[in-house]
N, C-alpha and C. Protein backbone atom coordinates (compact mmCIF):
# COMPACT_ATOMS: atom_id res chain seq x y z
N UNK A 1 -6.44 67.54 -65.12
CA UNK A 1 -5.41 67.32 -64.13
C UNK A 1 -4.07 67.00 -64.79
N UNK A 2 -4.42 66.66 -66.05
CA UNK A 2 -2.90 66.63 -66.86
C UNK A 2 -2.20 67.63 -66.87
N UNK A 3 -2.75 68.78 -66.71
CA UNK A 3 -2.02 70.09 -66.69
C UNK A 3 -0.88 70.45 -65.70
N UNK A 4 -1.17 69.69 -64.94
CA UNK A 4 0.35 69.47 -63.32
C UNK A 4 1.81 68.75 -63.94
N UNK A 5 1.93 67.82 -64.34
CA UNK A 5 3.06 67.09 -64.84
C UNK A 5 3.68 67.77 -65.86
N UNK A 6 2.77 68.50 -67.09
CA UNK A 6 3.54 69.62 -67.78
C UNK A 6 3.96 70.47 -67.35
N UNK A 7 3.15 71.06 -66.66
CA UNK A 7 3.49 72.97 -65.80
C UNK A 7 4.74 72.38 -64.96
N UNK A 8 4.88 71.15 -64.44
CA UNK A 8 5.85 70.95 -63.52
C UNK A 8 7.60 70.75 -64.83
N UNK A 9 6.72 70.03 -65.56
CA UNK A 9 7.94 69.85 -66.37
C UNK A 9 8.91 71.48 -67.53
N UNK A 10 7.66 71.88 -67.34
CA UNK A 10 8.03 73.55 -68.16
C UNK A 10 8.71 74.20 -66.92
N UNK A 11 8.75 73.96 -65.78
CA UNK A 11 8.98 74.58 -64.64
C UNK A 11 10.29 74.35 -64.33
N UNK A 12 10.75 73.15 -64.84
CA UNK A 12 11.80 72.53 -64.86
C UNK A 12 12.88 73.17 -65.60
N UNK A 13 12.61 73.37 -66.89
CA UNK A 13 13.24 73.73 -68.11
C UNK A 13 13.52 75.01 -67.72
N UNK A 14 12.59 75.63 -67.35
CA UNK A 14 12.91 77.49 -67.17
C UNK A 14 13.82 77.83 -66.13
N UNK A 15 13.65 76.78 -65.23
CA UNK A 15 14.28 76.99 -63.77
C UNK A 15 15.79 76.34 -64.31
N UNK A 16 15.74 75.40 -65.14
CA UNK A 16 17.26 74.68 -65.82
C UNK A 16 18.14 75.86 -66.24
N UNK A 17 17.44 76.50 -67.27
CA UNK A 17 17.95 77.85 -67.90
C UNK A 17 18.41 78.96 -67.56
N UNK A 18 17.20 79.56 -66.83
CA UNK A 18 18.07 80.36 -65.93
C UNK A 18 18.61 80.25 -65.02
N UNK A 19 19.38 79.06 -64.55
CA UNK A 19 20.04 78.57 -63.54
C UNK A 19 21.96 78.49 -64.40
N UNK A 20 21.51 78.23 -65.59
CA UNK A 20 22.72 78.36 -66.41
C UNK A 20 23.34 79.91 -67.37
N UNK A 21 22.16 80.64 -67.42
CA UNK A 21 22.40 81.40 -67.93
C UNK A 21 22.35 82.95 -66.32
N UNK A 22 22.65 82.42 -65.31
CA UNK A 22 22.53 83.10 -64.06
C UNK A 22 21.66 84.21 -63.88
N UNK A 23 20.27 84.05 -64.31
CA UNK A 23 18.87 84.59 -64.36
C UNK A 23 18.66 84.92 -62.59
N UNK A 24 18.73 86.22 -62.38
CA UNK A 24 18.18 86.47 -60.87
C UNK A 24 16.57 86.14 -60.66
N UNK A 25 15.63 86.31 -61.95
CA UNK A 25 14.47 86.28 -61.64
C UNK A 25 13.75 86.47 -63.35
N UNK A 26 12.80 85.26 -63.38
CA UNK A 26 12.26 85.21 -64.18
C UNK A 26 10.33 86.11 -64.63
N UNK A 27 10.49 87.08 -65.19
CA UNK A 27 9.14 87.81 -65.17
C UNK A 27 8.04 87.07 -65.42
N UNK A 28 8.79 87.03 -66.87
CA UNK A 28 7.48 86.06 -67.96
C UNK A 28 8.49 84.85 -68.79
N UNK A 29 6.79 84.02 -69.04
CA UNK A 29 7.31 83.06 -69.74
C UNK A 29 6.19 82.96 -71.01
N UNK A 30 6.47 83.13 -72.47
CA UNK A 30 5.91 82.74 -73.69
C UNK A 30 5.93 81.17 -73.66
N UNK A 31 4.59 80.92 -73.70
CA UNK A 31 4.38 79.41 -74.48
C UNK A 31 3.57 79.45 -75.49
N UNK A 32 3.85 78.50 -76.65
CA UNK A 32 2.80 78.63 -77.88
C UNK A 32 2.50 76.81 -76.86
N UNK A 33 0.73 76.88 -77.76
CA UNK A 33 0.05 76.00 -77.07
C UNK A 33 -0.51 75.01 -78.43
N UNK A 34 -0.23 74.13 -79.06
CA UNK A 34 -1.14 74.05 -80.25
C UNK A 34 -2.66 73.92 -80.04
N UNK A 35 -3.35 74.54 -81.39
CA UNK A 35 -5.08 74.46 -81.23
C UNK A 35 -5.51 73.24 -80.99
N UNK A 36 -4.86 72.31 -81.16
CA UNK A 36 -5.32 70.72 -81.19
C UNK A 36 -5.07 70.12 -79.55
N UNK A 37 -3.95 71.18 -78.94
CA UNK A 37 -3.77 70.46 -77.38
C UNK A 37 -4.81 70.16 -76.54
N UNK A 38 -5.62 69.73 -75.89
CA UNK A 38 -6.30 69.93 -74.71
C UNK A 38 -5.98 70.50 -73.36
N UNK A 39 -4.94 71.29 -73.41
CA UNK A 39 -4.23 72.21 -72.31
C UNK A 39 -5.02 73.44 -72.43
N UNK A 40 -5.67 73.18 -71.10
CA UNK A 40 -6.49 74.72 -70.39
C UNK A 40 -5.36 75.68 -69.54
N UNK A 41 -4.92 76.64 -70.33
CA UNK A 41 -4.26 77.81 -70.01
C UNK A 41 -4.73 78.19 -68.52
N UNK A 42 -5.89 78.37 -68.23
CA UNK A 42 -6.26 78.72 -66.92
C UNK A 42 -5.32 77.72 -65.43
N UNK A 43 -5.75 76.49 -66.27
CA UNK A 43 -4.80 75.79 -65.07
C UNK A 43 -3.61 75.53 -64.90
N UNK A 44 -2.82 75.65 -66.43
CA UNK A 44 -1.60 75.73 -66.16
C UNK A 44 -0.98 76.91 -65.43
N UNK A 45 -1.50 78.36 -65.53
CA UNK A 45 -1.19 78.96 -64.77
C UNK A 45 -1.66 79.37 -63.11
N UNK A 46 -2.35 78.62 -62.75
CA UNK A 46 -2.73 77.76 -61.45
C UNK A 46 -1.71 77.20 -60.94
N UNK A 47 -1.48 76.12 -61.76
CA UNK A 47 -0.58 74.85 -61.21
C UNK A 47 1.32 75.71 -61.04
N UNK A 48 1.28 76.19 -62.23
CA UNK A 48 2.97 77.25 -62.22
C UNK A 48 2.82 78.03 -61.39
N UNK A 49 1.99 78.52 -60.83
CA UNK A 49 1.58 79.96 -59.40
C UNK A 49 1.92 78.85 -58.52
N UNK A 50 1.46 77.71 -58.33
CA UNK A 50 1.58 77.30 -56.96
C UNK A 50 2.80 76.48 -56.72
N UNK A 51 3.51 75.89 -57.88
CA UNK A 51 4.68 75.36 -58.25
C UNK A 51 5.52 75.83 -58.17
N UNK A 52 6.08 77.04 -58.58
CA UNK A 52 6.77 77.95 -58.73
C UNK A 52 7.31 78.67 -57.25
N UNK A 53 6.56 78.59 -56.57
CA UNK A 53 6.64 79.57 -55.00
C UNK A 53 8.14 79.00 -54.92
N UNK A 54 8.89 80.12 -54.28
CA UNK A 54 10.27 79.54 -53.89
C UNK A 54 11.19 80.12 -54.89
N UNK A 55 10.95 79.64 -56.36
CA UNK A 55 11.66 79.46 -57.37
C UNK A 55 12.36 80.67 -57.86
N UNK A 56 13.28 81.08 -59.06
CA UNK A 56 13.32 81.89 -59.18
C UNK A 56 12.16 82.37 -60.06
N UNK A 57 10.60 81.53 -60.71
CA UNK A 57 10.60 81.82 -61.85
C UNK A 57 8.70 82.36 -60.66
N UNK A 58 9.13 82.40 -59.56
CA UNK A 58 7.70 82.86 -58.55
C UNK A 58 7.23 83.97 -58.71
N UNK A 59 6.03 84.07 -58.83
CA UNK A 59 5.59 85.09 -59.62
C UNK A 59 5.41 85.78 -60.78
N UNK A 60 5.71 84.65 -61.72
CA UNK A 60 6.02 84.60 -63.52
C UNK A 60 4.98 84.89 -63.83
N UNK A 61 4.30 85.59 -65.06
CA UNK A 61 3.18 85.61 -65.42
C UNK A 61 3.50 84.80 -66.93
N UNK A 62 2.42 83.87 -67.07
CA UNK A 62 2.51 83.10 -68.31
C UNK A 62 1.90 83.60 -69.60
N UNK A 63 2.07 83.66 -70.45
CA UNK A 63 1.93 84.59 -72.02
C UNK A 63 1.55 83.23 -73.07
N UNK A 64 0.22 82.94 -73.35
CA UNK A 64 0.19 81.43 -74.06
C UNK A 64 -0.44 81.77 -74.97
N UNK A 65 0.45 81.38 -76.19
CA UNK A 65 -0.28 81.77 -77.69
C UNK A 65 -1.07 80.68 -78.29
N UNK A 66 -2.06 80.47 -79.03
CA UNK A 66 -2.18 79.19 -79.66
C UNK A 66 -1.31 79.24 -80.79
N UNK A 67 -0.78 78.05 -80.95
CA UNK A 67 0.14 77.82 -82.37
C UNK A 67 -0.89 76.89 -83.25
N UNK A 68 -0.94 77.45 -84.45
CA UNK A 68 -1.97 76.90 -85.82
C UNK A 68 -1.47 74.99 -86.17
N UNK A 69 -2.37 74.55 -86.74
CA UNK A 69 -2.61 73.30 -87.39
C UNK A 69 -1.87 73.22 -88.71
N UNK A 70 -0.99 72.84 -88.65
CA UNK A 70 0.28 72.73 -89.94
C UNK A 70 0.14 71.21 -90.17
N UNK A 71 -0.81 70.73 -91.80
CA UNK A 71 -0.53 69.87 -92.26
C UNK A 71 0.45 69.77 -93.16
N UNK A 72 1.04 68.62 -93.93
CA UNK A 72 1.58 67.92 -94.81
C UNK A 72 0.81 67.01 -95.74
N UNK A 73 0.63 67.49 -96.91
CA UNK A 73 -0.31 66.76 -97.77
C UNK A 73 0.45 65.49 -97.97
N UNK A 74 0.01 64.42 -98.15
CA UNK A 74 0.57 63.17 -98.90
C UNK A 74 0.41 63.01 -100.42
N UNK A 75 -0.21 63.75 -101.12
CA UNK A 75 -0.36 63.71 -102.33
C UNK A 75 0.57 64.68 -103.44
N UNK A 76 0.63 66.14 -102.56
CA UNK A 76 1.73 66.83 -103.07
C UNK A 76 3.20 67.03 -101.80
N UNK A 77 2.87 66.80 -100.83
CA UNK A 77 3.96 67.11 -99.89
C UNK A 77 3.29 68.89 -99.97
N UNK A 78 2.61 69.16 -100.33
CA UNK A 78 2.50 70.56 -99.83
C UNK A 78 2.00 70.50 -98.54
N UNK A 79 2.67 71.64 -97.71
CA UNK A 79 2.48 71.97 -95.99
C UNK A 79 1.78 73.32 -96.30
N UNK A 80 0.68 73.22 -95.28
CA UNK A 80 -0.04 74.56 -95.04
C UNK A 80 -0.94 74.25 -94.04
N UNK A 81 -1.29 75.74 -93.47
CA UNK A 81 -2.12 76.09 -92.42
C UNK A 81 -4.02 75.33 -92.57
N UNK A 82 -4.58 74.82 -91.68
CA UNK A 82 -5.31 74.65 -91.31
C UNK A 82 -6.21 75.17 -90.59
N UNK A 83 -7.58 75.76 -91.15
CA UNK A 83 -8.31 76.10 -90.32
C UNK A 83 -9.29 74.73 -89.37
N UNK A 84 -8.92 74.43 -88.29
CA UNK A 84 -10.01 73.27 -87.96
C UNK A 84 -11.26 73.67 -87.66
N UNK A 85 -11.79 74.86 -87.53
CA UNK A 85 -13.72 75.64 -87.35
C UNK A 85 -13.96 74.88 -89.13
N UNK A 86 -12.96 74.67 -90.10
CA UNK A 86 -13.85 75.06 -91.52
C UNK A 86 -14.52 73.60 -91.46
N UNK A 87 -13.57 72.71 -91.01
CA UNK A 87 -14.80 71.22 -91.58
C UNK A 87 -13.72 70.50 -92.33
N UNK A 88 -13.26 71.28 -93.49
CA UNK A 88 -12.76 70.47 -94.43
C UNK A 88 -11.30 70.14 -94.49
N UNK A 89 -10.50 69.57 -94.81
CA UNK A 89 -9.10 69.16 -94.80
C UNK A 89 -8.22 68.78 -96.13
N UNK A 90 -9.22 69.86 -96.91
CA UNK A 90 -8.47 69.57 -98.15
C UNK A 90 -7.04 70.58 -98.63
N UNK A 91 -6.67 70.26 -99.10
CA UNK A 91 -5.62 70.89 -99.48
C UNK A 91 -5.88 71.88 -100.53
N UNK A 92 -5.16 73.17 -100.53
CA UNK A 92 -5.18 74.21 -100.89
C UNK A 92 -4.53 73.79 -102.40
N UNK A 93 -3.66 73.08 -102.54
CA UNK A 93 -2.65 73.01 -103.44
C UNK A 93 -3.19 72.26 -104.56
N UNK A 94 -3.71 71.41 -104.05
CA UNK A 94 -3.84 69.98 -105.58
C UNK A 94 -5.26 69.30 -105.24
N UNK A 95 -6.04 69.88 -104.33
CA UNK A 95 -7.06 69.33 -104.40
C UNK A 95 -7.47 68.06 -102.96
N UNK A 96 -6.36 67.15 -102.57
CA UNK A 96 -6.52 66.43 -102.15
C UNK A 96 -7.27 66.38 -100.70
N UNK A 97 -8.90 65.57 -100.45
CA UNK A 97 -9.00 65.61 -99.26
C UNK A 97 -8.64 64.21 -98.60
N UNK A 98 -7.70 63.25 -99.11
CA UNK A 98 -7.48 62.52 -97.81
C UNK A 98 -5.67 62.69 -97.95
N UNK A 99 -5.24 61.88 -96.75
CA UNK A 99 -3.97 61.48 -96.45
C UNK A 99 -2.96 62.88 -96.39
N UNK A 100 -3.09 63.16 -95.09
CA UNK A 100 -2.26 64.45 -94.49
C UNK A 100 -1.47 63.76 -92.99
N UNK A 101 -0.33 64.31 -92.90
CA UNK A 101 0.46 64.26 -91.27
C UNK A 101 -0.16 65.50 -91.25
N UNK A 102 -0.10 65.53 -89.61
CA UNK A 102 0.22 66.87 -88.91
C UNK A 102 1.45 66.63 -88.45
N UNK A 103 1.82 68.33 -88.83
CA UNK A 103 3.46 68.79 -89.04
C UNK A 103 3.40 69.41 -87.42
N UNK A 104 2.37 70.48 -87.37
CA UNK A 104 2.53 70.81 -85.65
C UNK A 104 0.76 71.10 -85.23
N UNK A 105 0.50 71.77 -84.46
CA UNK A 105 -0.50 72.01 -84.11
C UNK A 105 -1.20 70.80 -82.35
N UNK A 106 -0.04 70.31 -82.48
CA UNK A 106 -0.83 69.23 -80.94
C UNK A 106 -0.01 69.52 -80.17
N UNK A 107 1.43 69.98 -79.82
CA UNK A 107 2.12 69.88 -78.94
C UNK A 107 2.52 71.16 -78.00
N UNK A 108 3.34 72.01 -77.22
CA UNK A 108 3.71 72.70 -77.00
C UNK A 108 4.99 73.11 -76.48
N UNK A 109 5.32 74.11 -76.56
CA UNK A 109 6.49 74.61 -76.30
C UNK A 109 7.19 76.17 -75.11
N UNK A 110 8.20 76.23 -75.17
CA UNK A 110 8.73 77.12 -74.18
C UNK A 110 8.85 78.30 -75.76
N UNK A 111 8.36 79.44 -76.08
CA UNK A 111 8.58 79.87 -76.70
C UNK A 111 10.51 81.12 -76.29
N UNK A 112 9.82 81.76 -75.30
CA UNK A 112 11.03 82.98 -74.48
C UNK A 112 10.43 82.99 -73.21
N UNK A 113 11.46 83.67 -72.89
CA UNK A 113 11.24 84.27 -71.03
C UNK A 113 11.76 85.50 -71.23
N UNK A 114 11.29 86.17 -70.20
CA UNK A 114 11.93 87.84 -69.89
C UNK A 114 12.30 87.83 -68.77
N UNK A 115 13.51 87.80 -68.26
CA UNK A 115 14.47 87.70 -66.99
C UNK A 115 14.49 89.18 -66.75
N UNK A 116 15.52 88.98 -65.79
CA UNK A 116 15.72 90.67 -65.05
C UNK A 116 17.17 90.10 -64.56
């Protein structure tokens, strides 16, 4: 049910935009999703179908990519891709398996829209 307060808030942003950039009608909307989110694509585009009515962005079809697991090693500062299926979290670079940030992979974003 978390999926309502985002879709409402992405709904926001698109409808902000093309409201400034004088968008008659919004087709599609690209979102990258990170692999780590717990955002079910199915319902966000549920919740934006039924949100959306009215809007200019009604009838949008949503385009949701997953965006990859980008650590930051603490041992070399080397950044690289993450597979999370493998298990392991070591670093490609120097060996190290502890002490990493994640750089991206949890959050999401408005990638583009295709107006008319």
């Amino acid at each position: 049910m978390h999926e309502l307060p985002i879709t409402k808030s992405i709904l926001d942003v698109v409808v902000k935009h093309a409201a400034l950039n004088r968008v008659e009608k919004v087709v599609s909307i690209t979102l990258n999703i990170g692999v780590l989110s717990d955002l079910e694509p199915e319902f966000i585009q549920k919740y934006f179908d039924w949100i959306s009515k009215g809007t200019v962005a009604d009838g949008a079809i949503l385009k949701m990519n997953k965006s990859p697991l980008i650590l930051l090693c603490s041992a070399c500062s080397w950044s690289y891709e993450q597979d999370i299926s493998s298990g392991s979290f070591t670093c490609p670079e120097c060996g190290a398996s502890e002490g990493f940030r994640i750089v991206s992979g949890k959050g999401y974003y408005i990638q583009d829209m295709e107006v008319m």
